[in-house]
C-alpha atoms as a PDB file:
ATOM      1  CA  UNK A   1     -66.350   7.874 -21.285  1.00  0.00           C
ATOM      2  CA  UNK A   2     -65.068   6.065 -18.476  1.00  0.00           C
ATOM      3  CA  UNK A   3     -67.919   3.689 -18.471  1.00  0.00           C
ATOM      4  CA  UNK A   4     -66.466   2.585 -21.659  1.00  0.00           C
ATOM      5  CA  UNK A   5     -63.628   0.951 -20.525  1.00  0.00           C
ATOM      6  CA  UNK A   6     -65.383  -0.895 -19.062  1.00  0.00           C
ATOM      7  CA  UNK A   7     -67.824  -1.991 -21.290  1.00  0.00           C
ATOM      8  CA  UNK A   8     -68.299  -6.055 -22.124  1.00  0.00           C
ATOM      9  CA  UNK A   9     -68.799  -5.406 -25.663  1.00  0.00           C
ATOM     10  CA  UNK A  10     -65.087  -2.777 -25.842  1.00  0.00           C
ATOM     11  CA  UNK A  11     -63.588  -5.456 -23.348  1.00  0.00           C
ATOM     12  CA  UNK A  12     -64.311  -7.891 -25.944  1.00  0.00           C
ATOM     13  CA  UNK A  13     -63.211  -6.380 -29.266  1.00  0.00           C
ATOM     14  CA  UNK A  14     -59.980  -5.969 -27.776  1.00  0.00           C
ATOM     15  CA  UNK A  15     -59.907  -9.075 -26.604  1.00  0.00           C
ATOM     16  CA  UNK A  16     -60.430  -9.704 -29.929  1.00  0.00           C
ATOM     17  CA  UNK A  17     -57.465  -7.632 -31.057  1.00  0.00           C
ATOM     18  CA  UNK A  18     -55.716  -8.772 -28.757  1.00  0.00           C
ATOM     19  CA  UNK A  19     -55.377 -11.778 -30.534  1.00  0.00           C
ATOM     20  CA  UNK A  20     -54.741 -10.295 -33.964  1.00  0.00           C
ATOM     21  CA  UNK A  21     -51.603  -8.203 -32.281  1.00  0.00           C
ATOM     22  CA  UNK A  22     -50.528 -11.643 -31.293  1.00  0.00           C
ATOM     23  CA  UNK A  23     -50.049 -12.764 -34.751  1.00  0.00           C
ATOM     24  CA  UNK A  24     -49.488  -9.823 -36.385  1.00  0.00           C
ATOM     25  CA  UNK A  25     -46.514  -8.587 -34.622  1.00  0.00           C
ATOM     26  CA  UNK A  26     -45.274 -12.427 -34.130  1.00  0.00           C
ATOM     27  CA  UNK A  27     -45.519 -13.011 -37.962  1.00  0.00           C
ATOM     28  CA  UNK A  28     -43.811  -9.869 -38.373  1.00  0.00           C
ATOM     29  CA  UNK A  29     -40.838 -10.597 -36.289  1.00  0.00           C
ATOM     30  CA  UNK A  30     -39.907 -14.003 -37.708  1.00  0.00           C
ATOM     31  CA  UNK A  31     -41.711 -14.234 -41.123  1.00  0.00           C
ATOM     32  CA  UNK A  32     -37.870 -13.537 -42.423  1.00  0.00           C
ATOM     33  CA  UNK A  33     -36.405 -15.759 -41.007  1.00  0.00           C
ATOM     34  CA  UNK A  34     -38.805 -18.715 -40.960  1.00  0.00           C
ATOM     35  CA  UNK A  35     -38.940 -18.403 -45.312  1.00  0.00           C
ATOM     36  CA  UNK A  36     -35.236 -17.791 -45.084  1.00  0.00           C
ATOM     37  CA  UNK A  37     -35.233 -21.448 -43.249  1.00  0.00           C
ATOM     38  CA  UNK A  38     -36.817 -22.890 -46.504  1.00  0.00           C
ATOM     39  CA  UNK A  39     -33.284 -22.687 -47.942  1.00  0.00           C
ATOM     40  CA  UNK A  40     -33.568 -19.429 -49.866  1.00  0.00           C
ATOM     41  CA  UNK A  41     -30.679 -16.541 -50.453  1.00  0.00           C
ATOM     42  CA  UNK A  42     -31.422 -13.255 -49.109  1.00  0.00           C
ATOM     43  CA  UNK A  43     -32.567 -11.984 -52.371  1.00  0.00           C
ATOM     44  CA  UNK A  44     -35.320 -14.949 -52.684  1.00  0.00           C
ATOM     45  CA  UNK A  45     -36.124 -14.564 -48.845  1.00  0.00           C
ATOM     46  CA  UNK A  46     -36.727 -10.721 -49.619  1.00  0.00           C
ATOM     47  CA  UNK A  47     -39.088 -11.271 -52.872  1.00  0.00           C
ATOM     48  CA  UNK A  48     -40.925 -14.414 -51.192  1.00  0.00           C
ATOM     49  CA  UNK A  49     -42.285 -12.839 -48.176  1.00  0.00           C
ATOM     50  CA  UNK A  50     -43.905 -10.129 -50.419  1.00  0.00           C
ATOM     51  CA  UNK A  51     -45.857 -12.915 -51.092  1.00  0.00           C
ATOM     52  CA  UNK A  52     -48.241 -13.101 -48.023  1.00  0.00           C
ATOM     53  CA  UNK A  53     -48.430  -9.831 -47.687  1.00  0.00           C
ATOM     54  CA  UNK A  54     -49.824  -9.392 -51.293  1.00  0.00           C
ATOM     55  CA  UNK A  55     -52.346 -12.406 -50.580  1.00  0.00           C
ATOM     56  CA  UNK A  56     -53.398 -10.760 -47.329  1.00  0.00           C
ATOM     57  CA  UNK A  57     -54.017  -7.367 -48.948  1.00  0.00           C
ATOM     58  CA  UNK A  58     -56.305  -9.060 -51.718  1.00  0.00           C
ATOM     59  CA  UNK A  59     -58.045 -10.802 -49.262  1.00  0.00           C
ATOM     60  CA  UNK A  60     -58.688  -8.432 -46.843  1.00  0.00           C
ATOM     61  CA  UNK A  61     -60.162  -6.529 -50.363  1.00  0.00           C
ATOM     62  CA  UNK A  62     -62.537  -9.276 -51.529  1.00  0.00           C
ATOM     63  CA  UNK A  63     -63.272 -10.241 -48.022  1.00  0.00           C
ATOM     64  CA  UNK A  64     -64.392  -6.712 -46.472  1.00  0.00           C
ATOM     65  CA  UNK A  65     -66.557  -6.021 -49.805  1.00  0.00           C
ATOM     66  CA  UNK A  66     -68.346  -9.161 -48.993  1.00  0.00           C
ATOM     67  CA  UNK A  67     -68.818  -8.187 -45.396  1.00  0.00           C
ATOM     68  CA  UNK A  68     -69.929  -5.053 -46.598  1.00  0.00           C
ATOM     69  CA  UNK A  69     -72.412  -6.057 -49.081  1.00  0.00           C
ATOM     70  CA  UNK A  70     -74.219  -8.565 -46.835  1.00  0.00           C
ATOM     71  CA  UNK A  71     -74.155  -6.094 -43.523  1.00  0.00           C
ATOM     72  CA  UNK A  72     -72.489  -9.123 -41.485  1.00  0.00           C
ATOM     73  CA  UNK A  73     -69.523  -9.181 -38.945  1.00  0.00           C
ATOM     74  CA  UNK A  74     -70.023 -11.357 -36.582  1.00  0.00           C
ATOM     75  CA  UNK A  75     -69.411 -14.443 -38.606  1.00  0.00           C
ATOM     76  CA  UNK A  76     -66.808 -12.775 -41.477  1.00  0.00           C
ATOM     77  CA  UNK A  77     -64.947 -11.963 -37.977  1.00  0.00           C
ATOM     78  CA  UNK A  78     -65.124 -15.047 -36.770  1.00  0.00           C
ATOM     79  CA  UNK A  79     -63.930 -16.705 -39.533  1.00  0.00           C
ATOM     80  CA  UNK A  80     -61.397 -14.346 -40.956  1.00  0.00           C
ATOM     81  CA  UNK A  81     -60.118 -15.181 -36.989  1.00  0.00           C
ATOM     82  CA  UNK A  82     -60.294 -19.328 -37.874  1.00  0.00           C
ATOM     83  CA  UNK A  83     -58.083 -18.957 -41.067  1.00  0.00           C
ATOM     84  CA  UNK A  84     -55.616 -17.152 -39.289  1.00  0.00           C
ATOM     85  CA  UNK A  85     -55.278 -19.730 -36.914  1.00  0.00           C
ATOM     86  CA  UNK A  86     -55.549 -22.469 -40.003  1.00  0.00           C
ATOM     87  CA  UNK A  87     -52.640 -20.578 -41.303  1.00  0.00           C
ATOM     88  CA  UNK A  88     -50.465 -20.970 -38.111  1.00  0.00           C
ATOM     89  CA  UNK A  89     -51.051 -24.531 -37.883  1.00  0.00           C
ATOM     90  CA  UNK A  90     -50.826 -25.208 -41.464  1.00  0.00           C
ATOM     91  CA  UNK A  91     -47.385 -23.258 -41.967  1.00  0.00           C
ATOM     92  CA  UNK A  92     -46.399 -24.960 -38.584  1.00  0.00           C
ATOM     93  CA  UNK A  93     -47.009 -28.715 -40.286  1.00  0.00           C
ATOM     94  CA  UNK A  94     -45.625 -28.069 -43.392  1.00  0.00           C
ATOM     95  CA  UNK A  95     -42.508 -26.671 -41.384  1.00  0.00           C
ATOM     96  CA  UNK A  96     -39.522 -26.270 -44.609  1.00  0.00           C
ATOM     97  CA  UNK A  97     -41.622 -27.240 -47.188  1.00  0.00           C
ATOM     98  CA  UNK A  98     -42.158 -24.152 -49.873  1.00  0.00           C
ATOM     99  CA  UNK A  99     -46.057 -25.045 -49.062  1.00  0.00           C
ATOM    100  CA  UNK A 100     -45.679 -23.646 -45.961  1.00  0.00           C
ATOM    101  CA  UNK A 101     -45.938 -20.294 -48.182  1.00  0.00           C
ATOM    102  CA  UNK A 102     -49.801 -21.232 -48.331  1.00  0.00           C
ATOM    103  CA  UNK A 103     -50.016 -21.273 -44.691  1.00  0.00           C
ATOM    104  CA  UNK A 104     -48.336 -17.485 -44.156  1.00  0.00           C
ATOM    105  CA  UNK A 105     -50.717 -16.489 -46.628  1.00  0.00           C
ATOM    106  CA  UNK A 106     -53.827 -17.830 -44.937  1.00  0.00           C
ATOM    107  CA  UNK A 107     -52.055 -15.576 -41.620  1.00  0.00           C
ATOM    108  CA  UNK A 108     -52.178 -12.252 -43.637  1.00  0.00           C
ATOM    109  CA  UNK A 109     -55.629 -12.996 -45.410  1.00  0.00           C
ATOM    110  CA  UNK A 110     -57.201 -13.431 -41.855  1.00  0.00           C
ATOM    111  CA  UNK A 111     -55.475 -11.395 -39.777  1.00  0.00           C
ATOM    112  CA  UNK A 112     -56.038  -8.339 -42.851  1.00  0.00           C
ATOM    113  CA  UNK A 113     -59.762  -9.367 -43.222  1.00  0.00           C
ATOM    114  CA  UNK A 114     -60.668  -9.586 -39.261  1.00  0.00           C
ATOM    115  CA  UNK A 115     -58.950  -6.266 -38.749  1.00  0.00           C
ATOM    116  CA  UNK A 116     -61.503  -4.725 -41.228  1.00  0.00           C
ATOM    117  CA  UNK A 117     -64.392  -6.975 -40.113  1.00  0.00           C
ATOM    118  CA  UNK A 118     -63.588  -5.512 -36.356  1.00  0.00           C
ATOM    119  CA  UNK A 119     -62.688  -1.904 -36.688  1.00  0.00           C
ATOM    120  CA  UNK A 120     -66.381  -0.881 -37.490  1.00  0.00           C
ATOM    121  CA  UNK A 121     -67.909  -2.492 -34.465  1.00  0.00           C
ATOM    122  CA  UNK A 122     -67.605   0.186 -31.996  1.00  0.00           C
ATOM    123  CA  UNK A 123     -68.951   2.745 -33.700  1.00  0.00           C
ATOM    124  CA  UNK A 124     -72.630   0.195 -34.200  1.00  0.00           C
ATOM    125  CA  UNK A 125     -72.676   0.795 -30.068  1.00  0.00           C
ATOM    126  CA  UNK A 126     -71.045   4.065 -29.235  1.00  0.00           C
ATOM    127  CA  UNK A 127     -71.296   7.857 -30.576  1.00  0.00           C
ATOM    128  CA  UNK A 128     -69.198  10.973 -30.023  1.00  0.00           C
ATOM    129  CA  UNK A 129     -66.230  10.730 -27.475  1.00  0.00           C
ATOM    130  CA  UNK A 130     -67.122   7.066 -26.567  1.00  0.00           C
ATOM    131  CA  UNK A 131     -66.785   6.105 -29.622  1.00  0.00           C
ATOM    132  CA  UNK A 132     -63.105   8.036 -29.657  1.00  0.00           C
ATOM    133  CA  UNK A 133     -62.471   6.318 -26.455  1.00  0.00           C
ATOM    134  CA  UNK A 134     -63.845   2.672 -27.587  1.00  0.00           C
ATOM    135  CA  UNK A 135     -61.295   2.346 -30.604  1.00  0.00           C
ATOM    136  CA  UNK A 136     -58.217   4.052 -28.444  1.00  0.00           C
ATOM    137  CA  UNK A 137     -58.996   1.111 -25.732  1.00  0.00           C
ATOM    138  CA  UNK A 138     -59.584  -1.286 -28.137  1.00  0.00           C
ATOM    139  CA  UNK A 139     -56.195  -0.654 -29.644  1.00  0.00           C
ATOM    140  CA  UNK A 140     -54.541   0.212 -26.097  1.00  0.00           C
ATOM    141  CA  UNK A 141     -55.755  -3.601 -24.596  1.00  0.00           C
ATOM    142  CA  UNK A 142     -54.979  -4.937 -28.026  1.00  0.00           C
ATOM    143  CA  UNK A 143     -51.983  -4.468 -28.823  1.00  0.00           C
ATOM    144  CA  UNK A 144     -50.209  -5.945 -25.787  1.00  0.00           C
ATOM    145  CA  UNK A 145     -50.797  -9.384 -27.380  1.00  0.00           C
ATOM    146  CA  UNK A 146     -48.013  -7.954 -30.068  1.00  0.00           C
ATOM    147  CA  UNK A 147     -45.457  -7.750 -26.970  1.00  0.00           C
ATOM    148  CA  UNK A 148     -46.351 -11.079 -25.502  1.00  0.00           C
ATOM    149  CA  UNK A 149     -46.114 -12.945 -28.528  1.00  0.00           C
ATOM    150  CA  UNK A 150     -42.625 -12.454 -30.062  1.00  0.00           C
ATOM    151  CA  UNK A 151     -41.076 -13.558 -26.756  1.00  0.00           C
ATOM    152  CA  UNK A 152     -43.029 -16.551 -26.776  1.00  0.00           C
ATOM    153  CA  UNK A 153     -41.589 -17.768 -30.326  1.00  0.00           C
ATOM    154  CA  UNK A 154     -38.216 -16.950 -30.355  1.00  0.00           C
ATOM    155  CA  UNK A 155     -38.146 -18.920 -26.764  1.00  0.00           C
ATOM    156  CA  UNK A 156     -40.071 -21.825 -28.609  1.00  0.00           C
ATOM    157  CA  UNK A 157     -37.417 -21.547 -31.493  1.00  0.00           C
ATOM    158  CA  UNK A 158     -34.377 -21.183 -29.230  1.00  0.00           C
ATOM    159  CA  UNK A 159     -35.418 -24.271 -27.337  1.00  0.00           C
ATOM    160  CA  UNK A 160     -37.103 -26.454 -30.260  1.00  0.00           C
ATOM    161  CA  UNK A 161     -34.428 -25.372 -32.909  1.00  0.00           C
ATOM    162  CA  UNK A 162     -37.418 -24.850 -35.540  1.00  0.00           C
ATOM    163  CA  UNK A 163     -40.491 -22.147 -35.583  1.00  0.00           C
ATOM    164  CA  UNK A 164     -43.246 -25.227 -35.700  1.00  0.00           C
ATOM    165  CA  UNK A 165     -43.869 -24.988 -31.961  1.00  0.00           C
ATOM    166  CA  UNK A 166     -44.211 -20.442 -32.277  1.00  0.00           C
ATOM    167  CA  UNK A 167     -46.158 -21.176 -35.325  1.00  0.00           C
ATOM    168  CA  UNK A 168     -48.525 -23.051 -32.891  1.00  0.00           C
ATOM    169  CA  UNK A 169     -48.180 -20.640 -30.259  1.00  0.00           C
ATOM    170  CA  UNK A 170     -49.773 -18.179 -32.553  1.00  0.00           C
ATOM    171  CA  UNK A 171     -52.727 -20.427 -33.861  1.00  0.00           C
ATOM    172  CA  UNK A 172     -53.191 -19.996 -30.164  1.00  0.00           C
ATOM    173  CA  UNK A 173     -53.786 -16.110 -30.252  1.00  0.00           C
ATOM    174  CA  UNK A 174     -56.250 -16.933 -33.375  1.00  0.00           C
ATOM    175  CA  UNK A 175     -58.396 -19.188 -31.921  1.00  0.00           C
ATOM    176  CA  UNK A 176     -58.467 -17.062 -28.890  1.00  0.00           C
ATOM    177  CA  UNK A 177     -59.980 -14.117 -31.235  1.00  0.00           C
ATOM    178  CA  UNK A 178     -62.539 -16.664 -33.343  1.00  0.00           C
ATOM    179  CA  UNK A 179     -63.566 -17.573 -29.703  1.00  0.00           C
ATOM    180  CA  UNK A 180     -64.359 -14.179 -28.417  1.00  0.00           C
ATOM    181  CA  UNK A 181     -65.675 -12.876 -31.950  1.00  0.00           C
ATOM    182  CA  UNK A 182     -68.483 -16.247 -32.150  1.00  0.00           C
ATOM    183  CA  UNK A 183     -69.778 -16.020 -28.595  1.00  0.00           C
ATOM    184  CA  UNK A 184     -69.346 -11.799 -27.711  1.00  0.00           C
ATOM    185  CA  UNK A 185     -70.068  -9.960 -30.747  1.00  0.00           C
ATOM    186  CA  UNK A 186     -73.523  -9.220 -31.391  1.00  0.00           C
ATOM    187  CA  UNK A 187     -73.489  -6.207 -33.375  1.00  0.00           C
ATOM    188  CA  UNK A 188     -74.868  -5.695 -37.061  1.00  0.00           C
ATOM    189  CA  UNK A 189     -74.135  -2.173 -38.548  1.00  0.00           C
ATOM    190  CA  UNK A 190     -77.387  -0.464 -39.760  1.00  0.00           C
ATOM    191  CA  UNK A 191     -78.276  -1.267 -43.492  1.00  0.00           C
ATOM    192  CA  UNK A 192     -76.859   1.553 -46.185  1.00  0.00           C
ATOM    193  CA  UNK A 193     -80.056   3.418 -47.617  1.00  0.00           C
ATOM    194  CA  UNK A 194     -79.756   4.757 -50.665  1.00  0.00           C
ATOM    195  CA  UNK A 195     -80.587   8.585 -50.913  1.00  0.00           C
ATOM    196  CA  UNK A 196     -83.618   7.774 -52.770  1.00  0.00           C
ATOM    197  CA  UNK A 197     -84.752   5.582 -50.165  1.00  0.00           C
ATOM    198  CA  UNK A 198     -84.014   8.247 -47.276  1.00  0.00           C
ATOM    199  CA  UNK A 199     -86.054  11.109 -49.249  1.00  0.00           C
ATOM    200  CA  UNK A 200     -89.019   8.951 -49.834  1.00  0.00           C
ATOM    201  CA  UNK A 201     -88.938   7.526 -45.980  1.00  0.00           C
ATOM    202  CA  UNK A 202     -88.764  11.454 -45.281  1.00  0.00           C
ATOM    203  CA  UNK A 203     -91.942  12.522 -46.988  1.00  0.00           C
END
């Protein structure tokens, strides 16, 4: 088990998650206030930012059951990772404009998609108590990149007196994971069989 922690391919994936935390717990944080700073009341703030979330849960739907039916991660990984990072930059330009709702939602449709397109990669490599151990690190190693990143855009909005410059500071943490996910993950889950196909390969 200790080997594991070691491992290129765990090192990676949380690497990987790293860069999700990043934006997830960043987006989190401030996704109040920086739809609040479109000029909405509390009531419209609160009812807008289900918004993303919604889009995010859809996509991460559609997206995984396309993943899933074509046996690919590497590349639905990668580029679940890219629209998150699209979505920080886009929501970043856009800045007060009620378009900038686009942008959040291309954040919570990648960052909900990669998370599904990444969780069943350790378990293509490692078995039994690695396998227990791989996913604890992953999330361990991970989800530090939710404590770095808050910091980094209320400083950016305390100093720039607007959340363009954390909304960039995120895209950051995205492109980080697309990076990772295109040149270290090599792993392609076994096809399904169906139970007719497993008897017949039996006899």
């Amino acid at each position: 088990m200790l080997q594991t922690l070691v491992n290129w391919r765990v090192l990676a994936l949380a690497a990987i998650h790293f860069g999700q935390a990043g934006v997830s717990v960043g987006l989190a944080v401030f996704v109040a206030q920086i739809i609040k700073g479109l000029g909405l009341t509390n009531m419209q703030t609160g009812f807008t930012t289900v918004i993303p979330y919604a889009a995010g849960t859809i996509g991460m739907l559609i997206w995984g059951h396309y993943s899933d039916k074509y046996n690919e991660r590497r590349w639905n990984l990668t580029g679940s990772c890219s629209v998150m990072a699209l979505g920080c930059i886009l929501a970043g330009v856009l800045g007060t404009s009620m378009w900038s709702i686009v942008g959040l939602s291309m954040i919570t449709v990648g960052l909900y998609a990669s998370n599904a397109h990444l969780f069943p990669l350790p378990a293509v490599f490692l078995t039994g108590p690695a396998l227990a151990t791989g996913i604890a690190w992953v999330n361990s190693v991970g989800i530090l990149g939710g404590s770095v990143s808050p910091p980094i855009v209320g400083w950016l909005k305390d100093y720039t007196g607007n959340f363009t410059g954390g909304l960039y500071a995120l895209a950051a943490f995205g492109v980080l994971a697309a990076i990772v996910a295109a040149v270290a993950v090599r792993e392609t889950p076994e096809p399904k069989r169906m139970p007719g196909a497993v008897a017949a390969a039996a006899a």
